[in-house]
C-alpha atoms as a PDB file:
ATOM      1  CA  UNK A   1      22.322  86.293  23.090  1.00  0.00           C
ATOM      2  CA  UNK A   2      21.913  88.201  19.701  1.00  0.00           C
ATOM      3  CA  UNK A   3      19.931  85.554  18.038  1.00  0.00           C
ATOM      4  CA  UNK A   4      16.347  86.023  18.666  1.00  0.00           C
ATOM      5  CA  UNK A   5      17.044  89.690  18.295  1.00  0.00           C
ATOM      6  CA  UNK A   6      18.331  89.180  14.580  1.00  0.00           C
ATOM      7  CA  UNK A   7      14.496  87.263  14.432  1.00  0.00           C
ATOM      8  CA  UNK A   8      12.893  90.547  15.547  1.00  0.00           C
ATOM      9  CA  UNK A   9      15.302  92.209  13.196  1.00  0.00           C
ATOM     10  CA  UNK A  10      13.852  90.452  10.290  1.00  0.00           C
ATOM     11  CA  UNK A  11      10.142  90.414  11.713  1.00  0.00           C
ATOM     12  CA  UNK A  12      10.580  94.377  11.408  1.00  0.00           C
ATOM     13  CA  UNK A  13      11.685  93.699   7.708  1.00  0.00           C
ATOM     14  CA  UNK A  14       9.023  92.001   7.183  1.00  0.00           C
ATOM     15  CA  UNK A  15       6.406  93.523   8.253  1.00  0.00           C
ATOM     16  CA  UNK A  16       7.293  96.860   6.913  1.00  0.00           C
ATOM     17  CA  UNK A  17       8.197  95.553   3.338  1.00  0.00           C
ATOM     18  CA  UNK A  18       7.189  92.017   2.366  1.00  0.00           C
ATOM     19  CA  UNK A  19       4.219  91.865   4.052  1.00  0.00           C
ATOM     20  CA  UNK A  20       2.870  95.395   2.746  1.00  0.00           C
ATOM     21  CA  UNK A  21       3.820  94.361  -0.829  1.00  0.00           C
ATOM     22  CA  UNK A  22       1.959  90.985  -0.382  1.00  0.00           C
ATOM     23  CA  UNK A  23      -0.929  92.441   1.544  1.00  0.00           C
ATOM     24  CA  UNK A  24      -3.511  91.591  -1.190  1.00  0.00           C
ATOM     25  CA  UNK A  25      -2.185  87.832  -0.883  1.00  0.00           C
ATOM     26  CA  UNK A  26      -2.148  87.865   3.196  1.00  0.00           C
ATOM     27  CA  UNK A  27      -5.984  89.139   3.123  1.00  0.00           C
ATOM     28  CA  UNK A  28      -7.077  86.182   0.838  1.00  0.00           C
ATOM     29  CA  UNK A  29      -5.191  83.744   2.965  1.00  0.00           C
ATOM     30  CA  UNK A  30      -6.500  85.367   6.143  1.00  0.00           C
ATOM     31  CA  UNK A  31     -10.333  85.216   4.914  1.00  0.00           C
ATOM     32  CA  UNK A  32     -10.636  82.015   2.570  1.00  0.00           C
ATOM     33  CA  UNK A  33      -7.890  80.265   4.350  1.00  0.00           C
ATOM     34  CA  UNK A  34      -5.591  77.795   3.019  1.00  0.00           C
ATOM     35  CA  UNK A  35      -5.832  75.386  -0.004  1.00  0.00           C
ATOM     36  CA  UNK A  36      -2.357  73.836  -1.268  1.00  0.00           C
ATOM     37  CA  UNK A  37      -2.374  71.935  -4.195  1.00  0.00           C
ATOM     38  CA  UNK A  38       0.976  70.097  -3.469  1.00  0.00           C
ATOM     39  CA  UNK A  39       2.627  68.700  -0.078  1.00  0.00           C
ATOM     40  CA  UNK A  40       6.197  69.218   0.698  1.00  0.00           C
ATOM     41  CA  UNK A  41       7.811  66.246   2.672  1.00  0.00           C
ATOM     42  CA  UNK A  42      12.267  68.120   3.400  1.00  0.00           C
ATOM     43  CA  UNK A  43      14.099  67.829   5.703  1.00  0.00           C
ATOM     44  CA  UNK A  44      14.997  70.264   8.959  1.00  0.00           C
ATOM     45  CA  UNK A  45      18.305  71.186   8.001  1.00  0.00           C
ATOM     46  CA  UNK A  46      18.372  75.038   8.273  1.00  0.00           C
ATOM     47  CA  UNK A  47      19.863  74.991   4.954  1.00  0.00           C
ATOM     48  CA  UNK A  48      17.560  73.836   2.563  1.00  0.00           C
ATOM     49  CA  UNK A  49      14.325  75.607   2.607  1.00  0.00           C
ATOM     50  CA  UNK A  50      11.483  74.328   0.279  1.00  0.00           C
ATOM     51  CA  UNK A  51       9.802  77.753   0.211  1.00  0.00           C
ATOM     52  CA  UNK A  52      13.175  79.544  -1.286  1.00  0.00           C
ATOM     53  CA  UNK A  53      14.225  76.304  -2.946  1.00  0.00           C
ATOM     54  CA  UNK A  54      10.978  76.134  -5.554  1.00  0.00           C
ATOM     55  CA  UNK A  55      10.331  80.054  -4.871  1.00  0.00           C
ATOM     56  CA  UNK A  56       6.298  79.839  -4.324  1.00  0.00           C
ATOM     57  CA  UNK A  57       4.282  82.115  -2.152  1.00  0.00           C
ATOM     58  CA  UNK A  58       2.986  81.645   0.785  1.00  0.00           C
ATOM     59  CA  UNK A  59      -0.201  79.655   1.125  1.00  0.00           C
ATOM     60  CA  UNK A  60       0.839  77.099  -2.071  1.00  0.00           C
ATOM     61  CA  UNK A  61       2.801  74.335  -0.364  1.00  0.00           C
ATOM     62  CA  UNK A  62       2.314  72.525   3.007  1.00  0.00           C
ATOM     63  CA  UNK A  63       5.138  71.630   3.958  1.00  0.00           C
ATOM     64  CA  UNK A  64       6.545  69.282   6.717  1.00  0.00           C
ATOM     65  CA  UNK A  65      10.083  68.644   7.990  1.00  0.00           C
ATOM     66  CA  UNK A  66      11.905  66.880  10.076  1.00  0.00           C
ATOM     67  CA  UNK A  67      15.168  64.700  10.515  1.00  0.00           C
ATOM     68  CA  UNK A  68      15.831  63.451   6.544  1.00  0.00           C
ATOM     69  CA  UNK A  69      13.036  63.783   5.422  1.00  0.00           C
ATOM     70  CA  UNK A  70      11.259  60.670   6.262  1.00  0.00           C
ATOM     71  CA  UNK A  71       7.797  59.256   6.435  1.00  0.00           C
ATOM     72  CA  UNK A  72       7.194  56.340   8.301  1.00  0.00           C
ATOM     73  CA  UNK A  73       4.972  53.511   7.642  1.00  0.00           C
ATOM     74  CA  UNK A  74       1.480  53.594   8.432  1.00  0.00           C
ATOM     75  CA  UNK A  75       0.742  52.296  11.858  1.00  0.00           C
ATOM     76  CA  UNK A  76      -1.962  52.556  14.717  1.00  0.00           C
ATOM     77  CA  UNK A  77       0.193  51.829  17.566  1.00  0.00           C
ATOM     78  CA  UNK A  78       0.065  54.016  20.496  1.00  0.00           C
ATOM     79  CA  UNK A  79       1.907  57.451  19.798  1.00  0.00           C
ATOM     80  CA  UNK A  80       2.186  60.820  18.861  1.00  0.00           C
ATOM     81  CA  UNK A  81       2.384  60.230  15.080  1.00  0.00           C
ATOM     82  CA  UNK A  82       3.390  63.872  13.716  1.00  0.00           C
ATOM     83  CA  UNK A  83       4.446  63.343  10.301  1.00  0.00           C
ATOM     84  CA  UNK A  84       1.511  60.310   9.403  1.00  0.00           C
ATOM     85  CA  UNK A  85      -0.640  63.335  10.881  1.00  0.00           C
ATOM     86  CA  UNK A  86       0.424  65.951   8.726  1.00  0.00           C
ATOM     87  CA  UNK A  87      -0.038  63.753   6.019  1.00  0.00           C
ATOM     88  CA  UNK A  88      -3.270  62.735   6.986  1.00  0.00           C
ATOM     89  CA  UNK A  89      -4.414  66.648   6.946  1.00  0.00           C
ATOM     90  CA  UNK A  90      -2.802  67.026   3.723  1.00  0.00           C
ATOM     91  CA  UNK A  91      -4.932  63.708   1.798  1.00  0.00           C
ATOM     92  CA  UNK A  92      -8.019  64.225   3.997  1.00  0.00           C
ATOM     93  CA  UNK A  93      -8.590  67.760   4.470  1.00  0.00           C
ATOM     94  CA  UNK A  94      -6.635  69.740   2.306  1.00  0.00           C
ATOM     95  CA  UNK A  95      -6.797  67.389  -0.893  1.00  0.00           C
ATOM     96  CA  UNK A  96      -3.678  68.238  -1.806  1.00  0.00           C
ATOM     97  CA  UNK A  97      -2.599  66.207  -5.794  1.00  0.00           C
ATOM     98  CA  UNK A  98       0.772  66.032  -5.331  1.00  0.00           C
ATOM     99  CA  UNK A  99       3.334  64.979  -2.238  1.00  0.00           C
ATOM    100  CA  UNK A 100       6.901  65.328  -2.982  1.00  0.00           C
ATOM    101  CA  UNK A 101       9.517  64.188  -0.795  1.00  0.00           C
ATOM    102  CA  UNK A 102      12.377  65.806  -0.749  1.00  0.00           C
ATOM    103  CA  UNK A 103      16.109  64.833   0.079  1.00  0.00           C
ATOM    104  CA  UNK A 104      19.220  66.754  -0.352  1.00  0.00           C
ATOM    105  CA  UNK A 105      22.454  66.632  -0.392  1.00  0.00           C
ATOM    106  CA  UNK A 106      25.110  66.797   3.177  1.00  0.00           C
ATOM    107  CA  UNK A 107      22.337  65.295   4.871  1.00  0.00           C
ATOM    108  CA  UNK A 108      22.937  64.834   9.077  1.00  0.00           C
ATOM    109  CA  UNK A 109      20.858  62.670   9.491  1.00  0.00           C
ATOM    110  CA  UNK A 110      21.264  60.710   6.286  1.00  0.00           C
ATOM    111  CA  UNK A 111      24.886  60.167   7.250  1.00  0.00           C
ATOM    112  CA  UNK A 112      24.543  59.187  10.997  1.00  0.00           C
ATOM    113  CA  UNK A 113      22.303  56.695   9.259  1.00  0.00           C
ATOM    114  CA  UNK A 114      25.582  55.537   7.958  1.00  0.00           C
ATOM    115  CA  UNK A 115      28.192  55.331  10.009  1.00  0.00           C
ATOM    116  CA  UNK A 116      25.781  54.075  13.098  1.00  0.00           C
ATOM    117  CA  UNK A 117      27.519  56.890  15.007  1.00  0.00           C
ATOM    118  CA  UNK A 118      24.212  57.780  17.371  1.00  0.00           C
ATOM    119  CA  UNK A 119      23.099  53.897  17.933  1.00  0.00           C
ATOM    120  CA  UNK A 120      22.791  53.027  21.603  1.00  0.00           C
ATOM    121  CA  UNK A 121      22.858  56.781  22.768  1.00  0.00           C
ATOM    122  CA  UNK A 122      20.092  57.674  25.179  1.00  0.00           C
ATOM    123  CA  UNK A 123      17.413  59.754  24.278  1.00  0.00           C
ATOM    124  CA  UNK A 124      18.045  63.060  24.950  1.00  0.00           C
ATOM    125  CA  UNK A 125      21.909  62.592  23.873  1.00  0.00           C
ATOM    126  CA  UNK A 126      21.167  60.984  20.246  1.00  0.00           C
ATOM    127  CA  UNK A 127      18.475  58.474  20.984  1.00  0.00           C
ATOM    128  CA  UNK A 128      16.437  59.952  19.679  1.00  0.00           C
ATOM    129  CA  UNK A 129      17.601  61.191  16.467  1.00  0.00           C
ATOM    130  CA  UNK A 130      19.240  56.991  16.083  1.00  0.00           C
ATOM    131  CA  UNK A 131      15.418  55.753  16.524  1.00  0.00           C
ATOM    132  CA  UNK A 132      14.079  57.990  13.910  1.00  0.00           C
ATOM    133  CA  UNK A 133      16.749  57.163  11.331  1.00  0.00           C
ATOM    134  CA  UNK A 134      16.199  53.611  12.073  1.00  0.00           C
ATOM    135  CA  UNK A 135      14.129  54.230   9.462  1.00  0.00           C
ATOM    136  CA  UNK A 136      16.859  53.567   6.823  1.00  0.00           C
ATOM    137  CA  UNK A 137      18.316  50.727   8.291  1.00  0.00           C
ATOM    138  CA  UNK A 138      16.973  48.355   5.031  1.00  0.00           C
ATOM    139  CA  UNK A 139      18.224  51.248   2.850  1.00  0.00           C
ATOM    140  CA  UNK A 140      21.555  51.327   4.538  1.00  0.00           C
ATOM    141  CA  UNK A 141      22.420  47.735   4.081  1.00  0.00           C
ATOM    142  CA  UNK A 142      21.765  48.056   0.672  1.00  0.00           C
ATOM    143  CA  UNK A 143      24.007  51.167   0.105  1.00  0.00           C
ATOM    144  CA  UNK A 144      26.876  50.078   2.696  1.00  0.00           C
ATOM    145  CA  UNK A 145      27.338  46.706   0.122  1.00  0.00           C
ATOM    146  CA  UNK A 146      27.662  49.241  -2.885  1.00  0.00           C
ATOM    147  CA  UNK A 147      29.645  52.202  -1.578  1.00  0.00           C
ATOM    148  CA  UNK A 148      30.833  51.539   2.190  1.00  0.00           C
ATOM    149  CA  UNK A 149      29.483  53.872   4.991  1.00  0.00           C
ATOM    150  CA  UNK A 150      31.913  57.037   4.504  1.00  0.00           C
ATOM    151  CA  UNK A 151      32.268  59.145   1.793  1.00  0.00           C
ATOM    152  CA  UNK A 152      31.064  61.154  -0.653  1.00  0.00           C
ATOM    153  CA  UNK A 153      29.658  58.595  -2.580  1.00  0.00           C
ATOM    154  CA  UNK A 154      28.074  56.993   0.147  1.00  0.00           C
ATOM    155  CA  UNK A 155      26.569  59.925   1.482  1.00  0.00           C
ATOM    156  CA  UNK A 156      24.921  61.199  -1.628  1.00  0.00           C
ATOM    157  CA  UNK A 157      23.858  57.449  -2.366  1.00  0.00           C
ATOM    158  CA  UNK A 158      22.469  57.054   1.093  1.00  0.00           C
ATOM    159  CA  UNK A 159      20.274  60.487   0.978  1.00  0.00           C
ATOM    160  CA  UNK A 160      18.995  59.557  -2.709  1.00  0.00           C
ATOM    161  CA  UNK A 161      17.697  55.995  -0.856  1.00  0.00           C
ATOM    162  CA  UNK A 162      16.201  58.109   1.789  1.00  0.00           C
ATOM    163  CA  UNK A 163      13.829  59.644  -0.438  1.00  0.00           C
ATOM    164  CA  UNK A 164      13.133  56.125  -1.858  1.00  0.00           C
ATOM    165  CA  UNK A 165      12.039  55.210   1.544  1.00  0.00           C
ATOM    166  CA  UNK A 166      10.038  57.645   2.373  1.00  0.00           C
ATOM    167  CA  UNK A 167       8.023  57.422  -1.219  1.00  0.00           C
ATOM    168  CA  UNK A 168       7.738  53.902  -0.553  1.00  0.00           C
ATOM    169  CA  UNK A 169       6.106  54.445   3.103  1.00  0.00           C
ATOM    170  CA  UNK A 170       3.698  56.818   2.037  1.00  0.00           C
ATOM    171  CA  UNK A 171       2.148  54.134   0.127  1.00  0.00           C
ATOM    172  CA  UNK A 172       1.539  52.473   3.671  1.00  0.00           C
ATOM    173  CA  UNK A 173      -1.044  54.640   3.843  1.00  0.00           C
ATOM    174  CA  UNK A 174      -4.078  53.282   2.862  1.00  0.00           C
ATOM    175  CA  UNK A 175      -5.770  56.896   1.522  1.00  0.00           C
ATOM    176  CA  UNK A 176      -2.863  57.892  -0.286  1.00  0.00           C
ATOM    177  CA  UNK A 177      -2.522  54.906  -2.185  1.00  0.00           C
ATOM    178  CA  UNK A 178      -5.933  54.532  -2.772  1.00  0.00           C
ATOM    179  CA  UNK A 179      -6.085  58.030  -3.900  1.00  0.00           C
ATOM    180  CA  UNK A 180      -2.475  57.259  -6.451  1.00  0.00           C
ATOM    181  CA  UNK A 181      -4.279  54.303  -8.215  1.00  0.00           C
ATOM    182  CA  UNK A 182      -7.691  56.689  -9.068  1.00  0.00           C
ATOM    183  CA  UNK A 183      -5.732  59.119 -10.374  1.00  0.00           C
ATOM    184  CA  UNK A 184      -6.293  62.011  -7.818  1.00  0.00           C
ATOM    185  CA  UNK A 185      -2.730  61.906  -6.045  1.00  0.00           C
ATOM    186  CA  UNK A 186       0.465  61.664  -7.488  1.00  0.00           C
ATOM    187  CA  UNK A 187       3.513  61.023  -5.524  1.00  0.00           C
ATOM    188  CA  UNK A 188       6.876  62.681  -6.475  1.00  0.00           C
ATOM    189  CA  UNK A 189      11.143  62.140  -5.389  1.00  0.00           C
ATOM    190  CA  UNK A 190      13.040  65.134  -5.608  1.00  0.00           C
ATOM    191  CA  UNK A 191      16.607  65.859  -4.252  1.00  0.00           C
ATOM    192  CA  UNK A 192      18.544  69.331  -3.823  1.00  0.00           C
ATOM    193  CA  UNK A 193      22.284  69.753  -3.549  1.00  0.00           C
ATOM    194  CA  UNK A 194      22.943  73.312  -1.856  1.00  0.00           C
ATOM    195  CA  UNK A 195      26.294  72.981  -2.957  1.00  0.00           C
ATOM    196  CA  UNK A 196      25.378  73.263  -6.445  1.00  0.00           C
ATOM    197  CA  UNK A 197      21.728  74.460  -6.585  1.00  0.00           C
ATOM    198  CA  UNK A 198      20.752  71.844  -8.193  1.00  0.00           C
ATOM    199  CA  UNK A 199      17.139  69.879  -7.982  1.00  0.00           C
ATOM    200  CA  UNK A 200      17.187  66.580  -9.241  1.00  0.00           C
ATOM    201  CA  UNK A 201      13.737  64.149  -9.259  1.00  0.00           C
ATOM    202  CA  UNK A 202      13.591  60.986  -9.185  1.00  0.00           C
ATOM    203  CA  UNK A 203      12.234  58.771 -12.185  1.00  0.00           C
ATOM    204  CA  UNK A 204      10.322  56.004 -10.513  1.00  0.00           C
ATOM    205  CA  UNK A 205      10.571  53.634 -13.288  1.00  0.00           C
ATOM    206  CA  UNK A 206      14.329  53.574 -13.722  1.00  0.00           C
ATOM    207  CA  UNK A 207      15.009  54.532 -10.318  1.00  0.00           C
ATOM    208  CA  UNK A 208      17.135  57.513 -11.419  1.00  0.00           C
ATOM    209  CA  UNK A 209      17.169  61.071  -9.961  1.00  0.00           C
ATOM    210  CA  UNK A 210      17.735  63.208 -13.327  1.00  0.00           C
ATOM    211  CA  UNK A 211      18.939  67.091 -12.913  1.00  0.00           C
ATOM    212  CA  UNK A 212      15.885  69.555 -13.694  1.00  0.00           C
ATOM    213  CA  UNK A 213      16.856  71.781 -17.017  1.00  0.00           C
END
């Protein structure tokens, strides 16, 4: 299997170019240690990567991804809360200023959302994947009524919502809004189409997502 030996591959690339080249930056990471002004929330997909995608070096986003891009609400019920506890880090520790969620476009999970096609699967076969984007199940009734649940049209619609969601969640979370109304955090919407290149964001008071010039 020739795929963790195209990893190596690249390691060796790596390490004998990029991270020579960047060793100044690698040495101030290594001793001061991190402290990212901004919080990436993407998605897994292996095709949109927020590091390449807004070009930055390393050490100046934290990012976390996972299925759509999605935050849940805040909750203390029993659980291994991953994404509540990177955001936790992010507000608490880090003091990150801005959180920007992500979506983009041919979104997986966004569009099994849709159609319903995982629902009643057993974890380990797609149970997993339908509890998480149960997430979207307000969103989806909302877009379904507008656009159906196949399509272009619905897709795109559905992964714009997703980032609504997920923006709207994150106020849940009683440090990050309390940090938005003082001032010191500002929350963001943001959406990438890899078949274009295109970033859009999201204005929150129109509820539009407007291409960036």
């Amino acid at each position: 299997m020739p795929e963790f030996a195209q990893l190596l591959e690249g390691y060796r690339r790596f390490r004998t170019g990029v991270y020579p080249s960047r060793k100044e930056r690698y040495d101030l990471l290594a001793h001061e240690g991190q402290s990212p002004k901004l919080m990436v929330i993407a998605c897994s997909d292996s095709r949109v990567d927020p590091s390449l995608v807004f070009d930055v070096d390393p050490g100046e986003i934290f990012v976390v991804r996972n299925v759509a891009a999605l935050v849940p609400p805040f909750e203390i019920t029993p659980g291994l809360h991953g994404v509540s506890a990177a955001v936790e880090f992010a507000v608490q520790k880090l003091e990150v200023r801005q959180i920007v969620v992500m979506g983009h476009g041919m979104c997986g999970g966004c569009k099994a959302a849709l159609t319903r096609e995982l629902q009643g699967k057993p974890p380990g076969e797609g149970g997993f994947v339908a509890d998480w984007i149960g997430l979207l199940d307000g969103a989806r009734h909302t877009v379904a009524l507008r656009h159906g649940t196949e399509g272009p049209a619905a897709e795109r619609a559905m992964e714009m919502a997703g980032v609504k969601v997920s923006l709207a969640n994150l106020r849940t979370f009683p440090h990050v809004l309390e940090k938005e109304r003082e001032g010191s955090l500002k929350l963001r919407g943001a959406f990438f189409a890899i078949s274009d290149g295109l970033l859009h964001v999201l204005d929150e008071h129109t509820g539009e997502f407007a291409v960036v010039d």
